[in-house]
N, C-alpha and C. Protein backbone atom coordinates (compact mmCIF):
# COMPACT_ATOMS: atom_id res chain seq x y z
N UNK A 1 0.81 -1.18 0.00
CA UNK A 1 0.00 0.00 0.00
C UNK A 1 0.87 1.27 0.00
N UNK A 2 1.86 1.55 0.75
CA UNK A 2 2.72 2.64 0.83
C UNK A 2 3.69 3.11 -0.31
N UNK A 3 4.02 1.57 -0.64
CA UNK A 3 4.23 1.93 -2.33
C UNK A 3 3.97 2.92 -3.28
N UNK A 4 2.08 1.95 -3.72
CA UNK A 4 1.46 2.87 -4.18
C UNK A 4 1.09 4.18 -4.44
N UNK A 5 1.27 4.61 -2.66
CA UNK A 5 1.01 6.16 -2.34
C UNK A 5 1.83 6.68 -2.69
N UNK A 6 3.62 6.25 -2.68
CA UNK A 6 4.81 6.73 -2.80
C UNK A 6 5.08 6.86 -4.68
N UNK A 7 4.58 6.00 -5.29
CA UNK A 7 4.02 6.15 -6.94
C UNK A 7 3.09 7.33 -6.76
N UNK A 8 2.26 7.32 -6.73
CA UNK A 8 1.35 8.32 -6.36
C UNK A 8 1.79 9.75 -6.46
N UNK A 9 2.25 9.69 -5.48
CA UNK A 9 3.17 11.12 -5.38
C UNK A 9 4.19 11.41 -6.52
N UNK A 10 4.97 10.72 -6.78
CA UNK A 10 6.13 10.86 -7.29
C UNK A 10 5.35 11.10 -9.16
N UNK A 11 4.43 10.02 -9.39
CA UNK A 11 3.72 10.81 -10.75
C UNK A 11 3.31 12.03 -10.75
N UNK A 12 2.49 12.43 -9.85
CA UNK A 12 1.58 14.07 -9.45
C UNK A 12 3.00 14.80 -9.86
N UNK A 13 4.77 14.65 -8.92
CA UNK A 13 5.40 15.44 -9.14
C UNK A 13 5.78 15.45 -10.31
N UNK A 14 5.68 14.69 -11.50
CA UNK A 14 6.49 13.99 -12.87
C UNK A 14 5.57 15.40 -13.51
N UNK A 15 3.94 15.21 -13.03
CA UNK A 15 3.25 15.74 -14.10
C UNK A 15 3.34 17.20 -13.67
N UNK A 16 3.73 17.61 -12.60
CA UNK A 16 3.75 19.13 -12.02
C UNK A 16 5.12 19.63 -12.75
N UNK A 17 6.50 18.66 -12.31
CA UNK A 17 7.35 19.48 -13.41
C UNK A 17 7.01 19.70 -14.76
N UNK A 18 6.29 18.55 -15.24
CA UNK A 18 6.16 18.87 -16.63
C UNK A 18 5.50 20.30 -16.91
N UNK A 19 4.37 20.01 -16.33
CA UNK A 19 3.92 21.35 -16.62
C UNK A 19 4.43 22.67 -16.43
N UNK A 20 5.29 22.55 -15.39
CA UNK A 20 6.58 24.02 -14.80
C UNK A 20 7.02 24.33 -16.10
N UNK A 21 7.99 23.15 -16.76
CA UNK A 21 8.50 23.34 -17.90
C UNK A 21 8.00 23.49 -19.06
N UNK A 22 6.52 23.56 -19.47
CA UNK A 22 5.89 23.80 -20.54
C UNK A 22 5.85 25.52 -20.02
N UNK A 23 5.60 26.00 -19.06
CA UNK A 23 4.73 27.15 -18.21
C UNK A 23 6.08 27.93 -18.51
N UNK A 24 7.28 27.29 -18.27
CA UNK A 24 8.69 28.43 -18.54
C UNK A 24 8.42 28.91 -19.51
N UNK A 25 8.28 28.27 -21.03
CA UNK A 25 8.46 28.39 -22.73
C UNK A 25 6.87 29.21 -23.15
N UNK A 26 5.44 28.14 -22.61
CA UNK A 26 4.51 28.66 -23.16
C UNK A 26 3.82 29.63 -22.77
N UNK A 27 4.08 30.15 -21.22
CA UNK A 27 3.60 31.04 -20.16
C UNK A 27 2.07 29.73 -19.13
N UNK A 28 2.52 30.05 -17.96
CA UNK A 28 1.70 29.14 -17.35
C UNK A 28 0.18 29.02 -17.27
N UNK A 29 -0.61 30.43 -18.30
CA UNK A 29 -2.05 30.35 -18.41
C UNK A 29 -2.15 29.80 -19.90
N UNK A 30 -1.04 29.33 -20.32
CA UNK A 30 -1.19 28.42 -21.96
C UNK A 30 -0.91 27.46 -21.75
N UNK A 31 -0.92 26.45 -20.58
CA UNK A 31 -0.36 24.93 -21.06
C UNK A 31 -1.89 24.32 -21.26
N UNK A 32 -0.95 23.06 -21.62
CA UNK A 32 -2.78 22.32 -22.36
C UNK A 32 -2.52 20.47 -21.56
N UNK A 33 -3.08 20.30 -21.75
CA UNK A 33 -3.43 19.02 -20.95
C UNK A 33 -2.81 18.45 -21.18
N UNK A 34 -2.76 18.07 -23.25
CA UNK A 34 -1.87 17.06 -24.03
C UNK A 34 -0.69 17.58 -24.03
N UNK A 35 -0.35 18.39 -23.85
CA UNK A 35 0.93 19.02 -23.96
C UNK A 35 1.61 18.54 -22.50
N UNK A 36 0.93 18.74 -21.44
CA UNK A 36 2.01 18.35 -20.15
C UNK A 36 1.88 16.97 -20.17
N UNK A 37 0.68 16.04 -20.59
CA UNK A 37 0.70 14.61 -20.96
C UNK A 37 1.98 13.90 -21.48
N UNK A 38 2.18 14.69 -22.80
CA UNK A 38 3.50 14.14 -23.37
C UNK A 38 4.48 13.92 -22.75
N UNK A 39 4.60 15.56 -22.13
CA UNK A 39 6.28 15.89 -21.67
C UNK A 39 6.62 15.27 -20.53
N UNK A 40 4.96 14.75 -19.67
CA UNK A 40 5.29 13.81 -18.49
C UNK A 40 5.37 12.08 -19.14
N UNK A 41 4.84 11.94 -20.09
CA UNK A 41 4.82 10.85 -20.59
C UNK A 41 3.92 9.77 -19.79
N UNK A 42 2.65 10.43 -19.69
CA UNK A 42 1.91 9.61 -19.00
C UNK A 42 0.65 9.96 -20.18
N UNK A 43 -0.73 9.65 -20.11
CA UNK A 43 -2.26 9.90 -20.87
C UNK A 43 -2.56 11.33 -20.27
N UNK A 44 -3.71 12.28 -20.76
CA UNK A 44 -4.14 13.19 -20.81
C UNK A 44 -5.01 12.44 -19.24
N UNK A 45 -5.56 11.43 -19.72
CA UNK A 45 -6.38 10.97 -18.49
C UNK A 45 -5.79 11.01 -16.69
N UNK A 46 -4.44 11.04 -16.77
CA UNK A 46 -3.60 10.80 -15.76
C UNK A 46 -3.70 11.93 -15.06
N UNK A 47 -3.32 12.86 -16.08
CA UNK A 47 -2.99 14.59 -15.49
C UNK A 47 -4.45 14.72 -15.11
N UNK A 48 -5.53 14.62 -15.78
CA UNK A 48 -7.32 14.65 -14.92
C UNK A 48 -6.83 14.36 -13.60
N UNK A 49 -6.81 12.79 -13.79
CA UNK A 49 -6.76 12.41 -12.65
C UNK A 49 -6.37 13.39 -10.66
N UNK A 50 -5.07 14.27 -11.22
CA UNK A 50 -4.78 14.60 -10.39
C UNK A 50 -4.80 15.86 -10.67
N UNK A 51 -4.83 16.73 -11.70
CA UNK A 51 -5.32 18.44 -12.12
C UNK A 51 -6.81 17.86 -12.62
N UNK A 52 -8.00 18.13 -11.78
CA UNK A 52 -9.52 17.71 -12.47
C UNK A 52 -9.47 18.78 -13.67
N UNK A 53 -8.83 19.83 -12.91
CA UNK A 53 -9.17 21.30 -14.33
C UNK A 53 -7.96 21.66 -14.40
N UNK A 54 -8.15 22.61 -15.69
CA UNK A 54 -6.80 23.37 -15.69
C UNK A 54 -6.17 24.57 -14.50
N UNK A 55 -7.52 24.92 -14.17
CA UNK A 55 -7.21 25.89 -13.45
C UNK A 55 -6.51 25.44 -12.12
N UNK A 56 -6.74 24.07 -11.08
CA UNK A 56 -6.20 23.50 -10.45
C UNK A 56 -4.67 23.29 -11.17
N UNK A 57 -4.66 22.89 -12.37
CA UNK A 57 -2.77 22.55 -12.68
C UNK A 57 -2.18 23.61 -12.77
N UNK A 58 -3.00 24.98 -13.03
CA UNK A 58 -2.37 26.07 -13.44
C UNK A 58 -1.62 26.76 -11.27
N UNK A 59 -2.94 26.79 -10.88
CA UNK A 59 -2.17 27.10 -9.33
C UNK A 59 -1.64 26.46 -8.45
N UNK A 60 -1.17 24.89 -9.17
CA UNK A 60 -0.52 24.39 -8.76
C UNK A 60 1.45 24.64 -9.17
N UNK A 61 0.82 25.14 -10.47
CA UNK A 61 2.08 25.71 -11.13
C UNK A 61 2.53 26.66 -10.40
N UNK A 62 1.88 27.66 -10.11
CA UNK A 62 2.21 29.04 -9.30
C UNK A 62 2.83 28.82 -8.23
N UNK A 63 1.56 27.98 -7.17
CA UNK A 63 2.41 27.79 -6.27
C UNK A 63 3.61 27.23 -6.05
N UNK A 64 4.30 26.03 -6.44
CA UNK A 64 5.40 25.53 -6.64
C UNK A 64 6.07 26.37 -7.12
N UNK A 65 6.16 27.52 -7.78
CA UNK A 65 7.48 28.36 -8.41
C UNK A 65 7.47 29.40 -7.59
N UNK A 66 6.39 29.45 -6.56
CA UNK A 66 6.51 30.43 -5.59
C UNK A 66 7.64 29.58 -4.46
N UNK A 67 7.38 28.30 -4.53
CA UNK A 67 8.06 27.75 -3.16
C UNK A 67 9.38 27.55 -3.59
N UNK A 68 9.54 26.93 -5.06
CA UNK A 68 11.15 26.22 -5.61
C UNK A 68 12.38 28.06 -5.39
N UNK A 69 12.01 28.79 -5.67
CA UNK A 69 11.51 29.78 -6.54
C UNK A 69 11.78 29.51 -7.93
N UNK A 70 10.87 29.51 -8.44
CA UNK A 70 10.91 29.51 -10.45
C UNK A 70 10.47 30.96 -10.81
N UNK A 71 11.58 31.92 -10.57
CA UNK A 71 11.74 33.40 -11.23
C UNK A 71 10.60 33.35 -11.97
N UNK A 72 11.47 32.95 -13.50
CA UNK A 72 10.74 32.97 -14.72
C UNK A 72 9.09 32.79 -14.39
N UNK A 73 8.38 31.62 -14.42
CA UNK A 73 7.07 31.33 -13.85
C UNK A 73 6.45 32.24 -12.86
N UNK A 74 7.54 32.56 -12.13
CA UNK A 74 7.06 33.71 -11.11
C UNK A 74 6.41 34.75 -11.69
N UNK A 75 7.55 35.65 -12.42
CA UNK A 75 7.38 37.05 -13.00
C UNK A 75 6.14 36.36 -13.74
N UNK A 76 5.60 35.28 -14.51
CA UNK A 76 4.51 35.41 -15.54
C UNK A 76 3.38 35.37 -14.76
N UNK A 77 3.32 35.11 -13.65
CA UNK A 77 1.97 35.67 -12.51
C UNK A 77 1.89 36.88 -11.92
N UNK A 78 3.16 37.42 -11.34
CA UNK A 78 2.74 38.56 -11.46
C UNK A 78 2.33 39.44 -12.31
N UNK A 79 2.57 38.96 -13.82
CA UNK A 79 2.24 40.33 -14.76
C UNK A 79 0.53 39.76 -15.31
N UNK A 80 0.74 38.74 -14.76
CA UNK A 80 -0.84 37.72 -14.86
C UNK A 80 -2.32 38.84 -13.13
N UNK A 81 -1.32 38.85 -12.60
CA UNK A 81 -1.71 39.52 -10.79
C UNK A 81 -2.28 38.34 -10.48
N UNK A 82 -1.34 37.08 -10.56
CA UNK A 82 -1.98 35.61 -9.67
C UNK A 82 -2.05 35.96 -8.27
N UNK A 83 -3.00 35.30 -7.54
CA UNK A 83 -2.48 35.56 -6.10
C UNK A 83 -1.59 35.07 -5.41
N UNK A 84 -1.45 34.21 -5.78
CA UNK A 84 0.06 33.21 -5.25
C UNK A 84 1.07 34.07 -5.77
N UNK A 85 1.11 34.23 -6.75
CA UNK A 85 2.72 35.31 -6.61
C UNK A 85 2.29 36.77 -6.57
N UNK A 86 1.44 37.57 -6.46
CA UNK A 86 1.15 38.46 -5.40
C UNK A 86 1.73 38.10 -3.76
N UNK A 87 1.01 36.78 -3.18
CA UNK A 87 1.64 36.72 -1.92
C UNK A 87 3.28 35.98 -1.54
N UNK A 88 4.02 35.89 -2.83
CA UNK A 88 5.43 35.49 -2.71
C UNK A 88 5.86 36.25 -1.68
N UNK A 89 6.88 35.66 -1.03
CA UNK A 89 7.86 36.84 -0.21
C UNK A 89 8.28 37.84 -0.95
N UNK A 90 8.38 39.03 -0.67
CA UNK A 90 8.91 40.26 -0.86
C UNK A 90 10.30 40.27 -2.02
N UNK A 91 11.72 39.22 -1.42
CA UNK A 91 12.55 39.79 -2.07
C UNK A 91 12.47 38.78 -3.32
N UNK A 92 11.61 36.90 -3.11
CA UNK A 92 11.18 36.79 -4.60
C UNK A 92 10.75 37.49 -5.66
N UNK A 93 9.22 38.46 -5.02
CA UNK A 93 9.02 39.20 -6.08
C UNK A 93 10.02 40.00 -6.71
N UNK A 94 11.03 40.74 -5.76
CA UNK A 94 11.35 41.35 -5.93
C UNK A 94 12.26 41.01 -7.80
N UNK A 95 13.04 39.95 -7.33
CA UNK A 95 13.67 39.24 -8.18
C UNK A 95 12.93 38.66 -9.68
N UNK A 96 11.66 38.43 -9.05
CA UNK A 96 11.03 38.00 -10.58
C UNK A 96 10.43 39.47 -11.24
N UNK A 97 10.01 40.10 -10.45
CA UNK A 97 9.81 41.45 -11.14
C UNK A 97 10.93 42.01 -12.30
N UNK A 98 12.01 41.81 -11.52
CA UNK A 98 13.43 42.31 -12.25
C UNK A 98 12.89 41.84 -13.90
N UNK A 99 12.65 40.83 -14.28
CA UNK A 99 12.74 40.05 -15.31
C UNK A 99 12.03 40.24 -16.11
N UNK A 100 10.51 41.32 -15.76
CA UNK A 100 9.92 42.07 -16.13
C UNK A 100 10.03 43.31 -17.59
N UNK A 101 11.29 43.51 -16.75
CA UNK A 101 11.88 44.95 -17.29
C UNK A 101 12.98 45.19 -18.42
């Protein structure tokens, strides 16, 4: 059973980087389902599974580049006014703002 859970997890993270890394290139309010499908190399059905919507994979994106910090991804919420990188720490924003300019 712990296995499982430990698969579990470790796909959710396969399909969350993927999508980080589509979100660097395509901006993180353009990724598409089939698109992070591929790049995780799992079915469109998989990523459902654990993003039901986009909008769940999308603030899942945010948040994680708020925590790793992912600059890049960063700055594209703030110029988005996500709330998750609205509430980044101070000198993140500060830094993804830079990138802005």
């Amino acid at each position: 059973m712990k296995t499982r859970r430990v698969q579990r997890e470790i796909r959710r993270e396969q399909i969350l980087n993927a999508a980080i890394d589509l979100a660097r290139t395509v901006g993180y309010t353009q990724i598409r389902r089939d698109a992070v499908a591929e790049r995780a190399g799992c079915s469109t059905g998989l990523v459902s599974l654990y993003y039901s919507t986009m909008v769940q994979l999308q603030r899942a994106v945010m948040r994680a580049a708020v925590h790793r910090p992912d600059l890049v991804v960063l700055a594209q919420g703030l110029a988005a006014n996500d709330s998750h990188a609205r509430n980044a720490p101070s000198d993140v924003k500060r830094a993804a703002a830079e990138l802005l300019v």
